[in-house]
N, C-alpha and C. Protein backbone atom coordinates (compact mmCIF):
# COMPACT_ATOMS: atom_id res chain seq x y z
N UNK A 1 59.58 4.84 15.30
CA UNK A 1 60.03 4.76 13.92
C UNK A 1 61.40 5.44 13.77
N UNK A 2 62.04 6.66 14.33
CA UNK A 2 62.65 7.69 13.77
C UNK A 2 63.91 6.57 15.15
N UNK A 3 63.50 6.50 16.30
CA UNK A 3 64.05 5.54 17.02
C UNK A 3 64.70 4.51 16.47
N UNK A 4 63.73 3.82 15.96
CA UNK A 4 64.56 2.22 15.51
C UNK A 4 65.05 2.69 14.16
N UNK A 5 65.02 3.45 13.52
CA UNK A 5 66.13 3.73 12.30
C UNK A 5 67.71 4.51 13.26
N UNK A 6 67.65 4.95 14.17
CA UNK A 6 68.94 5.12 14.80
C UNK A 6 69.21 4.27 15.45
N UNK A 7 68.51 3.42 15.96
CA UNK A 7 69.13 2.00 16.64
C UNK A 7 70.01 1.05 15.52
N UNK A 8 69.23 1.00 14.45
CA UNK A 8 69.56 0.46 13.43
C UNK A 8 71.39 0.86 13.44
N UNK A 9 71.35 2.20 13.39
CA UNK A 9 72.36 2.90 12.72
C UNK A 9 73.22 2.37 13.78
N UNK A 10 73.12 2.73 14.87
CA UNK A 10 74.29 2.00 16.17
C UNK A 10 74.37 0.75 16.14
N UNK A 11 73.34 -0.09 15.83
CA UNK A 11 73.74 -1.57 15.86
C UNK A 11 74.41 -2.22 14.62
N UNK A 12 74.91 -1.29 14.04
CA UNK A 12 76.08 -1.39 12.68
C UNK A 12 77.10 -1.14 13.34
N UNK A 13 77.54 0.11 14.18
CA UNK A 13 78.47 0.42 15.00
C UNK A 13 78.75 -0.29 15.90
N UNK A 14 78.23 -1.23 16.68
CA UNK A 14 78.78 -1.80 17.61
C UNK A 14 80.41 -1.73 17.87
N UNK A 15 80.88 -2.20 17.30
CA UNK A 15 82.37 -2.40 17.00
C UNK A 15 83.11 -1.24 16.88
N UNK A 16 82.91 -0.19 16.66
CA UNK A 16 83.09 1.17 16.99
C UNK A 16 83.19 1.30 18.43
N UNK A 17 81.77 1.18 18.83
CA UNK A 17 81.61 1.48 20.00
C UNK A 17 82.21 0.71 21.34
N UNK A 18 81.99 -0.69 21.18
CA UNK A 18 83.13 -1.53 22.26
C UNK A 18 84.22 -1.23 22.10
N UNK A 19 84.97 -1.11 20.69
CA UNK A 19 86.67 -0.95 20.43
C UNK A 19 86.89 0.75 21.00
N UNK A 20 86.02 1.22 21.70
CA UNK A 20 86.30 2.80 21.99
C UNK A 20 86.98 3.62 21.00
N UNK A 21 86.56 3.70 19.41
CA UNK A 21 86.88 4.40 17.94
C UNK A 21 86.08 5.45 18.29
N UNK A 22 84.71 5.36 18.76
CA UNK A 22 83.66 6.63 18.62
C UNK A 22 82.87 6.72 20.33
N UNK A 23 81.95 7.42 20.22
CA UNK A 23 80.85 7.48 21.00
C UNK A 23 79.33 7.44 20.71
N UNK A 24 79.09 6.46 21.36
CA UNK A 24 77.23 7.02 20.81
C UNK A 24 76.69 8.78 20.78
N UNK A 25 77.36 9.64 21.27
CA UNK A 25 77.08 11.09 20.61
C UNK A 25 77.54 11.37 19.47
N UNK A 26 78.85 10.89 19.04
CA UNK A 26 79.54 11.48 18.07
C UNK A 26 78.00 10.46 16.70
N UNK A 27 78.33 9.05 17.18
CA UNK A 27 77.40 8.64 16.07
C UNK A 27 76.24 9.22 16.10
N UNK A 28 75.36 9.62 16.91
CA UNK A 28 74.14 10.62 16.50
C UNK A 28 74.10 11.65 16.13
N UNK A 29 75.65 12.53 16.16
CA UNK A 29 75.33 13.39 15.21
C UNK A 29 75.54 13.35 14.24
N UNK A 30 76.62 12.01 13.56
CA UNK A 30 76.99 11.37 12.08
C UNK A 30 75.43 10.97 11.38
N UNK A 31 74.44 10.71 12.25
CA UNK A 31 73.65 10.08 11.75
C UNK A 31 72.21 11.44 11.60
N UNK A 32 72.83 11.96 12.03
CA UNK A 32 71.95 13.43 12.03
C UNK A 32 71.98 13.94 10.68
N UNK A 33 73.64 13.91 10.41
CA UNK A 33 74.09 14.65 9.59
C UNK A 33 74.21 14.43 8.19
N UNK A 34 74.18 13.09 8.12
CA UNK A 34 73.50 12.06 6.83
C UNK A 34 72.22 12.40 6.60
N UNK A 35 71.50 12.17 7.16
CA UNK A 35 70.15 12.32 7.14
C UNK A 35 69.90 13.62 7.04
N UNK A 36 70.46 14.37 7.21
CA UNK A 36 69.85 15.94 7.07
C UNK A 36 70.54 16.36 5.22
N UNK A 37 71.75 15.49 4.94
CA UNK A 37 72.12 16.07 3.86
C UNK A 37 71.99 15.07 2.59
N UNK A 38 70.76 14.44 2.71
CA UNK A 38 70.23 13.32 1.71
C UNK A 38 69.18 13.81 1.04
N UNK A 39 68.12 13.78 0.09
CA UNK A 39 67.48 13.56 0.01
C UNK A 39 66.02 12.40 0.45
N UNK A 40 65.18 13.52 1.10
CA UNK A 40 64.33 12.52 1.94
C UNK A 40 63.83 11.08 1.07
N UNK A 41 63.98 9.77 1.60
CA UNK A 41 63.24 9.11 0.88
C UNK A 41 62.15 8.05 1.81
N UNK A 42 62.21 8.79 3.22
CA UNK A 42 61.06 8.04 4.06
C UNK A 42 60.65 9.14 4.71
N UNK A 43 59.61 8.73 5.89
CA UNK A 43 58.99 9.44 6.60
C UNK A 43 60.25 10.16 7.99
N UNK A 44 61.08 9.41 8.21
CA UNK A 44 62.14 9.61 9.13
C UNK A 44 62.61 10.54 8.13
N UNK A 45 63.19 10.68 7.10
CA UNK A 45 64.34 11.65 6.85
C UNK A 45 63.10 13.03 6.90
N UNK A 46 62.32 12.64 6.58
CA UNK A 46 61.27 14.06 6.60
C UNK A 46 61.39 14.33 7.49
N UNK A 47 60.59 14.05 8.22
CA UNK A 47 60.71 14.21 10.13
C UNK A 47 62.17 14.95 10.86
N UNK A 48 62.90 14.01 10.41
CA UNK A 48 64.47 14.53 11.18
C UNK A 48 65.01 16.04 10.20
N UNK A 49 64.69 15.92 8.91
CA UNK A 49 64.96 17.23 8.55
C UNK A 49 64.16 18.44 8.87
N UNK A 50 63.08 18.02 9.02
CA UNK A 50 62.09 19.41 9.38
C UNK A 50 62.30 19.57 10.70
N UNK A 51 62.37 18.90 12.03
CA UNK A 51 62.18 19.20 13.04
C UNK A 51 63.95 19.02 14.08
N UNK A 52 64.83 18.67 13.15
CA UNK A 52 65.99 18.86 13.85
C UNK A 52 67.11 19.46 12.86
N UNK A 53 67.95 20.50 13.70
CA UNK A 53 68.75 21.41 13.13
C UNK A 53 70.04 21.04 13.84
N UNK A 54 71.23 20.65 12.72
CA UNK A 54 72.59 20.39 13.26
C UNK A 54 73.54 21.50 12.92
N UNK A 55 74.21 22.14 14.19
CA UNK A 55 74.88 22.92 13.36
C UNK A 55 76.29 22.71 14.63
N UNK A 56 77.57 23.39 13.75
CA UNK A 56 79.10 23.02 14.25
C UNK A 56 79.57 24.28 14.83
N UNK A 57 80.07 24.36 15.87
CA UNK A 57 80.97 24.83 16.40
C UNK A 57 82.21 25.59 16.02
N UNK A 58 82.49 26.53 15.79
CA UNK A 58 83.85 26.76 15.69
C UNK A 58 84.84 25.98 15.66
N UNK A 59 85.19 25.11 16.80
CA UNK A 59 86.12 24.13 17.45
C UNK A 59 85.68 22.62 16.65
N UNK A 60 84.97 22.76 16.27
CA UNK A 60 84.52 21.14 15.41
C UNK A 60 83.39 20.48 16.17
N UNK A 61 83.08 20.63 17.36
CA UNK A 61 82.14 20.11 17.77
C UNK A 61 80.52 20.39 17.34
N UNK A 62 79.69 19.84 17.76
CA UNK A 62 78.04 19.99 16.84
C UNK A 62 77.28 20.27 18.28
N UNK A 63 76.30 20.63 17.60
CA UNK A 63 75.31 21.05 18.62
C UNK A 63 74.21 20.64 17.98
N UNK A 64 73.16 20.02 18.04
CA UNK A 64 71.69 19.62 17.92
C UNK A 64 70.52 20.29 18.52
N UNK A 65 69.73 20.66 17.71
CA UNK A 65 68.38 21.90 18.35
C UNK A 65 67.60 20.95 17.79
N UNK A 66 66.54 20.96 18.43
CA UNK A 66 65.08 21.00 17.87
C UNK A 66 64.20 22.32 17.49
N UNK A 67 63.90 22.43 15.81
CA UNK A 67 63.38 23.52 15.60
C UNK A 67 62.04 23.88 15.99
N UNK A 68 61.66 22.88 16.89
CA UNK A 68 60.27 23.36 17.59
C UNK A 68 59.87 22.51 18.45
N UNK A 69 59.13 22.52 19.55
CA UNK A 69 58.60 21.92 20.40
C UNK A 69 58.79 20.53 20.59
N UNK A 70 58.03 19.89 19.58
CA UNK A 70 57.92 18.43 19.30
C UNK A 70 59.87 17.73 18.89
N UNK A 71 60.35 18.91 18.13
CA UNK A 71 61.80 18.74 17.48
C UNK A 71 62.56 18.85 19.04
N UNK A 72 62.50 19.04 20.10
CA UNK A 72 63.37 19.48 21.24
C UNK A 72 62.91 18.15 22.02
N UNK A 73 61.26 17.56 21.51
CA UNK A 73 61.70 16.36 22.11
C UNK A 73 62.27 14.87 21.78
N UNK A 74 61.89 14.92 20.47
CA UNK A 74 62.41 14.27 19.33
C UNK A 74 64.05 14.02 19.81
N UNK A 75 64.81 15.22 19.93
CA UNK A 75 66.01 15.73 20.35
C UNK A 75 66.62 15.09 21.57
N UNK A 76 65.79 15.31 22.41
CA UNK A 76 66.07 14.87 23.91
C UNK A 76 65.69 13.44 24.16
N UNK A 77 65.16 12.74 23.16
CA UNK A 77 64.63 11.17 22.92
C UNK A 77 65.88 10.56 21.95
N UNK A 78 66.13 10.75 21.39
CA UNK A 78 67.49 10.79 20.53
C UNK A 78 68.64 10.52 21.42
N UNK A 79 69.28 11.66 22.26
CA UNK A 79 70.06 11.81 23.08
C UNK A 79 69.99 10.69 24.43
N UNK A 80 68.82 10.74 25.08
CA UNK A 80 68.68 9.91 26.06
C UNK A 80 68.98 7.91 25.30
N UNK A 81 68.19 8.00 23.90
CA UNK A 81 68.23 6.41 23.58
C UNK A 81 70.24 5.99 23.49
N UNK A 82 70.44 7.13 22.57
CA UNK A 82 72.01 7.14 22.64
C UNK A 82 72.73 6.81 23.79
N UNK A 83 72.66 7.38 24.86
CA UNK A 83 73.28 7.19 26.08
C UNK A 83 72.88 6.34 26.60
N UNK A 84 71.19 5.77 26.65
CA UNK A 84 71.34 4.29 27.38
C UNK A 84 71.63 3.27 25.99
N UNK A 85 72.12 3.40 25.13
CA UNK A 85 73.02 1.99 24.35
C UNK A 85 73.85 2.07 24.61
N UNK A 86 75.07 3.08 24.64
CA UNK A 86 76.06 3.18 25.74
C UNK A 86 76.53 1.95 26.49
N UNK A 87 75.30 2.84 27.41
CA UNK A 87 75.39 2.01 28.50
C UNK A 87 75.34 0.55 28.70
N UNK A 88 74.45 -0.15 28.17
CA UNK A 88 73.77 -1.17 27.44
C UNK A 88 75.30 -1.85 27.05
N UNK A 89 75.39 -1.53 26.13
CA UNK A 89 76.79 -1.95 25.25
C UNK A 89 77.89 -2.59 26.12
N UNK A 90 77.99 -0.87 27.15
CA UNK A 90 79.27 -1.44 28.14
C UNK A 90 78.98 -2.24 29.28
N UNK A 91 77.93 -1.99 29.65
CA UNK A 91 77.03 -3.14 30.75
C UNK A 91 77.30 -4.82 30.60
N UNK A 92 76.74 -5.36 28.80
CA UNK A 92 77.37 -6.44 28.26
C UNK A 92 78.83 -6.39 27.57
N UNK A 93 79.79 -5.73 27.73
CA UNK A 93 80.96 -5.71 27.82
C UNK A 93 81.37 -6.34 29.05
N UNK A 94 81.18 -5.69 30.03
CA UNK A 94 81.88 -5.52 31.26
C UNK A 94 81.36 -7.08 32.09
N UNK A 95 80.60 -7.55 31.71
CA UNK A 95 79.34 -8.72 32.28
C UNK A 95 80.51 -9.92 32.64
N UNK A 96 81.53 -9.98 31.58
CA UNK A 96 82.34 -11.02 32.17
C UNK A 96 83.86 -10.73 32.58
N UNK A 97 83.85 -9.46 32.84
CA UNK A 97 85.05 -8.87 33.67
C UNK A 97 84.97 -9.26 35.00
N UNK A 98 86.54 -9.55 35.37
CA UNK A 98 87.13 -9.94 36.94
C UNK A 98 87.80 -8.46 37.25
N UNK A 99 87.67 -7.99 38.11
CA UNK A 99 88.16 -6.76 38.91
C UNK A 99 89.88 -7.06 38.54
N UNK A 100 90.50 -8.38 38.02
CA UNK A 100 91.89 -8.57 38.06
C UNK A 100 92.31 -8.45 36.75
N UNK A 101 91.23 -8.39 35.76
CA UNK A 101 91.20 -7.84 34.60
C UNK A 101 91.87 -6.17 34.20
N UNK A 102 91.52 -5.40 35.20
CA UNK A 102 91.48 -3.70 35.31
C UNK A 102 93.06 -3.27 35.79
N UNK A 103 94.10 -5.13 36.53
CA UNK A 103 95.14 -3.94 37.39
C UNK A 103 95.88 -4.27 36.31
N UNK A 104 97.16 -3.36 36.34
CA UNK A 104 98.47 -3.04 35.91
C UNK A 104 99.29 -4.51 36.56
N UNK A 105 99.20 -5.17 35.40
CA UNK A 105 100.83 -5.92 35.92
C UNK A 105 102.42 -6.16 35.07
């Protein structure tokens, strides 16, 4: 559930993400960070507010905790789905690239 509402959220981004504008991290924590500063109106914003904590860096960057057990894996399920769409993404990017595509001429 809490999954396919962030899939959701990246498969709006696409175009972000092929045009290299963002990263699937930066969007999970945009999407963290919405969701944490909404008012809940499903079972996901409940969930993601009670059991995950976003907080920033000095330098601008974010850091993501899980405030408990279940929230650290929630966390680490989050992170891992992010990185394989990524991948995913650039996998069917790259699908009809020629190696003569990549040189300098």
């Amino acid at each position: 559930m809490i999954l396919n509402a962030f899939s959701k959220y990246l498969q709006e981004r696409n175009d972000d993400i092929i045009n290299n504008r963002t990263t699937t991290m930066k969007l999970l924590c945009e999407w963290i960070r919405l969701i944490i500063a909404k008012n809940p109106e499903n079972n996901v914003d409940k969930i993601v507010q009670k059991e995950i904590m976003l907080t920033e860096n000095k330098d601008g960057s974010f850091v993501i905790v899980g405030n408990s057990k279940s929230g650290r894996v929630l966390v680490k399920a989050l992170y891992n789905f992010a990185l394989s769409y990524e991948s995913y993404i650039m996998s069917k990017w790259l699908s009809d690239k020629k190696p003569d595509d990549f040189t300098n001429r």
